[in-house]
N, C-alpha and C. Protein backbone atom coordinates (compact mmCIF):
# COMPACT_ATOMS: atom_id res chain seq x y z
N UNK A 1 0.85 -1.19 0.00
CA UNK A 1 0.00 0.00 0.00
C UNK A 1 0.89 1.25 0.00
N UNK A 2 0.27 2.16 -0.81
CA UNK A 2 1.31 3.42 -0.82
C UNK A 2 1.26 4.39 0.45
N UNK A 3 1.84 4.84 0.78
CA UNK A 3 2.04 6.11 1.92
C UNK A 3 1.62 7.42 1.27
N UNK A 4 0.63 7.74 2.54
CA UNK A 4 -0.42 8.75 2.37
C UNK A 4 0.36 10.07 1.87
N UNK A 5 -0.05 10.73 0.90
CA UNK A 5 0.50 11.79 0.65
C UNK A 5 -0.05 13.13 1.06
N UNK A 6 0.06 13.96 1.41
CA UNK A 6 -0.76 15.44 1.27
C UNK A 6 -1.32 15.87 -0.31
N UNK A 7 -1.97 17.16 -0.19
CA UNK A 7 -2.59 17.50 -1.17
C UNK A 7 -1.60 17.75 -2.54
N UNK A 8 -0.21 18.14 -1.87
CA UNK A 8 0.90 18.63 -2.67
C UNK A 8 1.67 17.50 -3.38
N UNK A 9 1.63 16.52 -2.70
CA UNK A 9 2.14 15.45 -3.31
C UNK A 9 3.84 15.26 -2.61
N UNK A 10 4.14 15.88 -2.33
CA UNK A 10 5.91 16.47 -1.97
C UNK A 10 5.84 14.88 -0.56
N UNK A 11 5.28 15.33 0.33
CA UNK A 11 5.71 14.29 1.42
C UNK A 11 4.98 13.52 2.39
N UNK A 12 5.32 12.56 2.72
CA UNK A 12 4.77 11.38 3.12
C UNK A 12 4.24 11.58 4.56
N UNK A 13 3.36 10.50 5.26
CA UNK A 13 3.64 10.57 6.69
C UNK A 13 4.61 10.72 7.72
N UNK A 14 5.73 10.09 7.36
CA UNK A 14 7.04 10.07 7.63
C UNK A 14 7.99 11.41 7.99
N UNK A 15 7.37 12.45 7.04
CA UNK A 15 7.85 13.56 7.20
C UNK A 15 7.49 14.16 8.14
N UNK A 16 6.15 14.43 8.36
CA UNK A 16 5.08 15.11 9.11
C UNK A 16 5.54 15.03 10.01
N UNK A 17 5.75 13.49 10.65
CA UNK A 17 6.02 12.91 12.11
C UNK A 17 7.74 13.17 12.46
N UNK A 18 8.41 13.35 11.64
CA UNK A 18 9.38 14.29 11.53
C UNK A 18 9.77 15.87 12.14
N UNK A 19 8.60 16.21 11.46
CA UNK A 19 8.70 17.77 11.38
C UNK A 19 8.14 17.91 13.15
N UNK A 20 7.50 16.82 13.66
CA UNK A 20 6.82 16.99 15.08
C UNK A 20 7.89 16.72 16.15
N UNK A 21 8.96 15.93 15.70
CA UNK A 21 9.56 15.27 16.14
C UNK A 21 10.79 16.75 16.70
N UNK A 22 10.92 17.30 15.46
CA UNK A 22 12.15 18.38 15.18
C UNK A 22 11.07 19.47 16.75
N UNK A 23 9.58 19.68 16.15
CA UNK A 23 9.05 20.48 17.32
C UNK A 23 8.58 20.28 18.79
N UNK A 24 9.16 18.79 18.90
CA UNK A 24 9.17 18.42 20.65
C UNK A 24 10.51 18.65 21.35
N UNK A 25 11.64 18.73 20.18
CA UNK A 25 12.75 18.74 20.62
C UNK A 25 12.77 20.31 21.16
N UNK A 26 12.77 21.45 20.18
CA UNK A 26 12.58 22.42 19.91
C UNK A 26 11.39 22.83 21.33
N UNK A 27 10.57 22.24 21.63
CA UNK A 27 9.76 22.61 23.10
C UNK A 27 10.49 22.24 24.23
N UNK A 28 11.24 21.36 24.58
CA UNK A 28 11.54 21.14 25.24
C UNK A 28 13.14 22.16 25.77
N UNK A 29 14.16 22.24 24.29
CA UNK A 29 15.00 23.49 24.63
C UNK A 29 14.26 24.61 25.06
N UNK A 30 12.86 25.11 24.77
CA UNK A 30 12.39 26.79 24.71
C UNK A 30 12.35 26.30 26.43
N UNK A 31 11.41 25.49 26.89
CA UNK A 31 11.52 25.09 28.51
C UNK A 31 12.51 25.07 29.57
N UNK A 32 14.03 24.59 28.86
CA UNK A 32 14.86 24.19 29.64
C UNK A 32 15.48 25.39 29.67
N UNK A 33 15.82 26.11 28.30
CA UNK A 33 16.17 27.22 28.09
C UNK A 33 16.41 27.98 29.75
N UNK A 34 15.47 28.93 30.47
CA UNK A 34 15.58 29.56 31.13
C UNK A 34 15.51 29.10 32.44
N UNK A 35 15.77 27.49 32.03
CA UNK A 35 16.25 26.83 34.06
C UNK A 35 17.47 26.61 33.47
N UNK A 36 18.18 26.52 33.07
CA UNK A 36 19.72 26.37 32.83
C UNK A 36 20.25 27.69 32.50
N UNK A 37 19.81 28.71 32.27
CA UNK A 37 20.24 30.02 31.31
C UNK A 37 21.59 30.81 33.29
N UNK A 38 21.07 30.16 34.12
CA UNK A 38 21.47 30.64 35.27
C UNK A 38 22.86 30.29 35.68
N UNK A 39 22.97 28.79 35.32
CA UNK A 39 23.97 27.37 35.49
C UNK A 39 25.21 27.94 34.18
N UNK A 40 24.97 28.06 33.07
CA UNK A 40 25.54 28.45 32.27
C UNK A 40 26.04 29.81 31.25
N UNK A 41 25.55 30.42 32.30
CA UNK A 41 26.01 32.02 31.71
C UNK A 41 27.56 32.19 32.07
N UNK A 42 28.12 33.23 30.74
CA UNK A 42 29.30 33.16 30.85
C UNK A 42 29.73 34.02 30.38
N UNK A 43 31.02 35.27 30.63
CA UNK A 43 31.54 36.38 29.86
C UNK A 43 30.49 37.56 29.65
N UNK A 44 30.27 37.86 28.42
CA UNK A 44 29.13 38.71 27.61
C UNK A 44 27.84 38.35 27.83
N UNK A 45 27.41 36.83 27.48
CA UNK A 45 26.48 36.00 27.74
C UNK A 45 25.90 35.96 29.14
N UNK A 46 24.77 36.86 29.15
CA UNK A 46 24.16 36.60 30.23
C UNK A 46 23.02 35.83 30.48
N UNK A 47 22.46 35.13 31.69
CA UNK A 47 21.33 34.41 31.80
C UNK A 47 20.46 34.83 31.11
N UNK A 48 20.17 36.77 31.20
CA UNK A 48 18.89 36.83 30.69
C UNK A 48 18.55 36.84 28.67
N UNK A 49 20.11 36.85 28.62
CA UNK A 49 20.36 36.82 27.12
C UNK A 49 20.05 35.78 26.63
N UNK A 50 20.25 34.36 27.18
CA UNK A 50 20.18 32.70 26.80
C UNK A 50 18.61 32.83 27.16
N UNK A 51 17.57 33.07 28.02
CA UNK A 51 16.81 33.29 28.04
C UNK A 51 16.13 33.28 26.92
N UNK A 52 16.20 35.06 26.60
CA UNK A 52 15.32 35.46 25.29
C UNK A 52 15.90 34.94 24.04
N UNK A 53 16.91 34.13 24.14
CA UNK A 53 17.37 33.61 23.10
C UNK A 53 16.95 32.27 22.72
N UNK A 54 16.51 31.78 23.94
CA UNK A 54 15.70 30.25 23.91
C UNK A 54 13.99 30.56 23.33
N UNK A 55 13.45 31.43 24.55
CA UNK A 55 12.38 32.09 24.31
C UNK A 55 12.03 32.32 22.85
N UNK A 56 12.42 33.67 22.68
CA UNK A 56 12.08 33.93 21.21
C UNK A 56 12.91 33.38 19.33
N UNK A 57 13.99 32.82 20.11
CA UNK A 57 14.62 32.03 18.66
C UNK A 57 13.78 31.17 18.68
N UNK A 58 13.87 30.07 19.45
CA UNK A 58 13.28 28.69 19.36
C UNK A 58 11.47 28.76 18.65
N UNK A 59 10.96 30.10 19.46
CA UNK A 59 9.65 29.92 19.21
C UNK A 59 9.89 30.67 17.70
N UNK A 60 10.25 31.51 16.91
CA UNK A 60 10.75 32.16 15.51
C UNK A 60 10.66 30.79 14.97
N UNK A 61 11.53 30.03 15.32
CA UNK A 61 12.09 28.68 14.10
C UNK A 61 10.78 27.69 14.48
N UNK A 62 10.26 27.53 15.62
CA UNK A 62 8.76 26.57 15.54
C UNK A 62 7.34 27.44 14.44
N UNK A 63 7.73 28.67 14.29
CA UNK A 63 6.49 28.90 13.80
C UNK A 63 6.90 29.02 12.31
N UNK A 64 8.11 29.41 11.86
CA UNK A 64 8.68 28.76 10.37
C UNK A 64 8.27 27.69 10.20
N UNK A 65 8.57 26.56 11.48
CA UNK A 65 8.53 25.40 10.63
C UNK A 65 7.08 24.67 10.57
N UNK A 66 5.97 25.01 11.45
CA UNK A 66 4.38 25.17 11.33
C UNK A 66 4.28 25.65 10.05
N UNK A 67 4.57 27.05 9.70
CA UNK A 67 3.69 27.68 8.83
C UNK A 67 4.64 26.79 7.54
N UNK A 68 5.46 26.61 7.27
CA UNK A 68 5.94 26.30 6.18
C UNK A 68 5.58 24.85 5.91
N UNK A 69 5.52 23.73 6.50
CA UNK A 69 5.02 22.45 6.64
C UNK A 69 3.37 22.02 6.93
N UNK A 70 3.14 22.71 7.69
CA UNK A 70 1.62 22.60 8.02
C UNK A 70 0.41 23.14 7.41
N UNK A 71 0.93 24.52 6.95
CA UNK A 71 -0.09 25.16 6.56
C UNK A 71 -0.23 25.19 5.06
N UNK A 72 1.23 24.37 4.54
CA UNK A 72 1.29 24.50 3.00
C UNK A 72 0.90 25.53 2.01
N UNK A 73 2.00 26.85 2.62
CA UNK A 73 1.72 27.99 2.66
C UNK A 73 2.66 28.02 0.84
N UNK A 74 3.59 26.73 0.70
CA UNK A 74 4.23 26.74 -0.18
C UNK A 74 3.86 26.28 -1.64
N UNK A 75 2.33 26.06 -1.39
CA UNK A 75 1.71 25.24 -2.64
C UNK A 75 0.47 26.61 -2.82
N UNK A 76 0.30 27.51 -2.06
CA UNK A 76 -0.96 28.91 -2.36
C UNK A 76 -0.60 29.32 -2.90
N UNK A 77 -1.11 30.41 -3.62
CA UNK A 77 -0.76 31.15 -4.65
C UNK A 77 0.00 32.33 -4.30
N UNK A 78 0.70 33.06 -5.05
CA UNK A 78 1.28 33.90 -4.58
C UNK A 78 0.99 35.35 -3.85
N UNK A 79 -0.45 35.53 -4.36
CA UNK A 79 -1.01 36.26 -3.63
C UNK A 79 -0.57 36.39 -1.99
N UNK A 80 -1.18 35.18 -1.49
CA UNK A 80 -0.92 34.85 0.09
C UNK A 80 0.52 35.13 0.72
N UNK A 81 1.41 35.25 -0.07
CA UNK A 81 2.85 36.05 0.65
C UNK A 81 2.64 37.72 0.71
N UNK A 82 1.74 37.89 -0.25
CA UNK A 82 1.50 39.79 -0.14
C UNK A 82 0.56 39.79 1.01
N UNK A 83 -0.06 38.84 1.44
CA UNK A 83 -1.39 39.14 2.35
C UNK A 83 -0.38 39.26 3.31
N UNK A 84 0.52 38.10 3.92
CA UNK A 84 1.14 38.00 4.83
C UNK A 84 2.16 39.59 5.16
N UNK A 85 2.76 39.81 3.99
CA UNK A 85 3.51 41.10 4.03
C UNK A 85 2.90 41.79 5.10
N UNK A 86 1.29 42.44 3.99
CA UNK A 86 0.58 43.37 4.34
C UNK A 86 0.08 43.44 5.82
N UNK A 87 -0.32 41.80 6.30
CA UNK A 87 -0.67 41.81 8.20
C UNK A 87 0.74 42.02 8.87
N UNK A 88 1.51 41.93 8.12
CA UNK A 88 3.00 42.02 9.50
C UNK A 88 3.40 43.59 9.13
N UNK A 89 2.96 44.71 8.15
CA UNK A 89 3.06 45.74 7.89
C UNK A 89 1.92 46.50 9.31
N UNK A 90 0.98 45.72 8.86
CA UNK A 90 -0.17 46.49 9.45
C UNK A 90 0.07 46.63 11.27
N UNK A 91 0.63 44.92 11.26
CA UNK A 91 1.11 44.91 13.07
C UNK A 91 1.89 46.32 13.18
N UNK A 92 2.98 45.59 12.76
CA UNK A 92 4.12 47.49 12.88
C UNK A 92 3.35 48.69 12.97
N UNK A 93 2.23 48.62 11.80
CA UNK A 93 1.55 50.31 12.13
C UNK A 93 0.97 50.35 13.32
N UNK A 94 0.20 49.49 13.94
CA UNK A 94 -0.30 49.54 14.94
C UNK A 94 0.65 49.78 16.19
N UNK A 95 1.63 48.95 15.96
CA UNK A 95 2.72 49.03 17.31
C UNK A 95 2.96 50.55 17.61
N UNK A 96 3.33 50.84 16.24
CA UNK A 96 4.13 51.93 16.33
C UNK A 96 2.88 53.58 16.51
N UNK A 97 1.63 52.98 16.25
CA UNK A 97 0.94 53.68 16.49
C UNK A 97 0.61 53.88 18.36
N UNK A 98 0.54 53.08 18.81
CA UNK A 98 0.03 52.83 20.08
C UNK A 98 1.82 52.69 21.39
N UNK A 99 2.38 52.68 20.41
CA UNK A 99 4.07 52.63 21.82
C UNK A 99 4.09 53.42 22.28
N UNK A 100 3.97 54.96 21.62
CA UNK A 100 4.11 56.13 21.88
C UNK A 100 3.18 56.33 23.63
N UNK A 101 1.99 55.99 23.07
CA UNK A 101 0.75 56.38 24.43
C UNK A 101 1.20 54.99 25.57
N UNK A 102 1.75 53.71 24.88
CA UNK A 102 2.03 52.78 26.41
C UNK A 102 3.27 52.77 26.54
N UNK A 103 4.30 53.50 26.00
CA UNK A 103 5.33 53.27 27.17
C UNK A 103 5.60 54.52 27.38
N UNK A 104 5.34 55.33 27.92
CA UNK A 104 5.32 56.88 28.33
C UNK A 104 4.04 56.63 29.48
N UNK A 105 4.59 57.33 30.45
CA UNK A 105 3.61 57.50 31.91
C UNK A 105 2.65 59.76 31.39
N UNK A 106 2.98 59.62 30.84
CA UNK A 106 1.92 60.69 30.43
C UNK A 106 1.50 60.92 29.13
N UNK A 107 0.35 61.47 28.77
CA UNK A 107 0.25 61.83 27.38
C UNK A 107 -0.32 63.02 27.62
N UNK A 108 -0.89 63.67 26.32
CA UNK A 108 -1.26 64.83 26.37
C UNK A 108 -2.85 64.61 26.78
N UNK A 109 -3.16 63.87 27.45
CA UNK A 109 -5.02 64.29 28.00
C UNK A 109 -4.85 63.02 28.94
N UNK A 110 -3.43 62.28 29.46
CA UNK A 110 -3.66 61.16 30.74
C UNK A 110 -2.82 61.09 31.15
N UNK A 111 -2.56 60.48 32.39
CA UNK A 111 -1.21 60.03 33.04
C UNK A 111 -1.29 58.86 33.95
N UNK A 112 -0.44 58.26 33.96
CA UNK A 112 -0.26 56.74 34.02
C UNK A 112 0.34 56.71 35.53
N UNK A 113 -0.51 57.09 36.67
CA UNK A 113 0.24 57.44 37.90
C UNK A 113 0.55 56.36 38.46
N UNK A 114 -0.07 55.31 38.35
CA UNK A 114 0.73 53.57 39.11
C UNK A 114 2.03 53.47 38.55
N UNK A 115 2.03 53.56 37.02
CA UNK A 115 3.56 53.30 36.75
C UNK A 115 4.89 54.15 37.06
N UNK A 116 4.18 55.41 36.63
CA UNK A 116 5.06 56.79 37.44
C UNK A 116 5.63 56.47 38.82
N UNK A 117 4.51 55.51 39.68
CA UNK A 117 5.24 55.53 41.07
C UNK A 117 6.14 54.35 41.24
N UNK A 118 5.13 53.45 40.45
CA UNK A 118 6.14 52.17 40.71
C UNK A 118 7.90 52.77 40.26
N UNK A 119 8.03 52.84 39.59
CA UNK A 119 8.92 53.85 38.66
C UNK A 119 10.01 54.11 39.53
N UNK A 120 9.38 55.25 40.34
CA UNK A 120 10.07 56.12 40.90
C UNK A 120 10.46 55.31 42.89
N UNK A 121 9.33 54.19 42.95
CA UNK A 121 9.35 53.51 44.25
C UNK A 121 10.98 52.42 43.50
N UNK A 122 10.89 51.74 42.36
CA UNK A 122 12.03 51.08 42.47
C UNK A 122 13.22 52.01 42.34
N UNK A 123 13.15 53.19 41.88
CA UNK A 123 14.92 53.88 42.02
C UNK A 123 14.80 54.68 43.00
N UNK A 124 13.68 54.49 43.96
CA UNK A 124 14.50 54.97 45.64
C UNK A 124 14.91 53.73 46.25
N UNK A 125 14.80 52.46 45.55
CA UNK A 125 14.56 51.39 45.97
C UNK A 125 16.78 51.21 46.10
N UNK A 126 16.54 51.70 44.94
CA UNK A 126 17.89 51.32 44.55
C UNK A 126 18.82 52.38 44.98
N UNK A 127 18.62 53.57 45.22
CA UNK A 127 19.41 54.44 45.91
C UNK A 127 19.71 55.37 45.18
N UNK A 128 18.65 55.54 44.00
CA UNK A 128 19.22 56.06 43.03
C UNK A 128 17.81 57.67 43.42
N UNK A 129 17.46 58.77 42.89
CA UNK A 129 17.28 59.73 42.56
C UNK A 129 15.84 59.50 41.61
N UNK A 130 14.64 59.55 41.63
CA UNK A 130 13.86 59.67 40.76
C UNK A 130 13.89 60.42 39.82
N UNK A 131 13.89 61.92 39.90
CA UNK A 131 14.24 62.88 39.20
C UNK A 131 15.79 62.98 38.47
N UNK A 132 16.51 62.12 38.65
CA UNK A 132 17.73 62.08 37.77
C UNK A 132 19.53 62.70 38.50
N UNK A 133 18.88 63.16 39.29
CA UNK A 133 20.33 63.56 40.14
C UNK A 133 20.33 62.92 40.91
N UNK A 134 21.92 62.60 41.75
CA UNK A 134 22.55 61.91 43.07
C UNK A 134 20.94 61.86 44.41
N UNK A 135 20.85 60.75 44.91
CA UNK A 135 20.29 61.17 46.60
C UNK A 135 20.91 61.21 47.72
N UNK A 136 22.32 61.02 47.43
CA UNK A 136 23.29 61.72 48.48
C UNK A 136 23.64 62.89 48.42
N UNK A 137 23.41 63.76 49.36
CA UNK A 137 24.04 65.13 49.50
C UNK A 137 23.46 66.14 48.22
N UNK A 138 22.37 65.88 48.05
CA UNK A 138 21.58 66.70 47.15
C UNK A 138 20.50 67.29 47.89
N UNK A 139 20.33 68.71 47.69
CA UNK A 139 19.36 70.08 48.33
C UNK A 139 18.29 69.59 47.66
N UNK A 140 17.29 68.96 48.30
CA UNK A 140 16.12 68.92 47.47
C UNK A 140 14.74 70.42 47.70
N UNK A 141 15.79 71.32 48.18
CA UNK A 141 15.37 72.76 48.60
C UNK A 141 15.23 73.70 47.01
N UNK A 142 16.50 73.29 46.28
CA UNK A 142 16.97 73.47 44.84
C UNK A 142 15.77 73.03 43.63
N UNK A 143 14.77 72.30 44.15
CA UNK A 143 14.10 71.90 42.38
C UNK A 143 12.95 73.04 42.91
């Protein structure tokens, strides 16, 4: 009996269970990733670097290899790479529309006073100056 093919004809069961195989491995580094990132940091390389490097590489190369195998994004017409363009264009506009108002603690008609304090509660936390100068031996008589 022949082995089941997809619609494309290109590959077998064999592959599939493959390609699942490549993405258990691939789950299991994104997991381990940031309980070892602590054990093995070194030089330049910091924990939190191996981290986002497990984090977001690993998950980058699982969703390549979904969309490219699974979704048989490689047998649609070509249209469907402009669609794709156009939603990862549109994300960006949006990001870039909306960063401005969430990562800034004020705008011009609000202000974001939990974060402002949290803010300013962790760099007294740290010994540091909210407002940007020394908190040793600084006149706070002066602002």
């Amino acid at each position: 009996m022949a082995e089941h093919q997809d619609h494309a004809g290109d590959h077998g069961q064999a592959f599939y269970v493959k390609i699942w195989a490549i993405l258990l491995v691939l789950l299991i580094l994104s997991v381990l990733g940031p309980i070892i990132a602590p054990h093995v940091a070194f030089g330049f390389l910091e924990a939190w670097m191996i981290t986002l490097m497990t984090a977001f590489g690993i998950a980058l190369v699982k969703a390549y290899l979904v969309a490219a195998n699974f979704m048989h994004l490689n047998v649609e017409k070509k249209y469907i790479s402009y669609l794709l363009a156009t939603m990862l264009m549109l994300m960006l506009l949006f990001f870039a529309g909306t960063a401005p108002d969430v990562m800034e603690h004020k705008g011009q008609n609000w202000e974001n006073v939990a974060a402002a304090a949290e803010v300013e509660r962790a760099l007294e936390a740290e010994g540091k100056d909210p407002h940007g100068e020394h908190a040793e031996g600084h006149d706070d008589a002066a602002h």
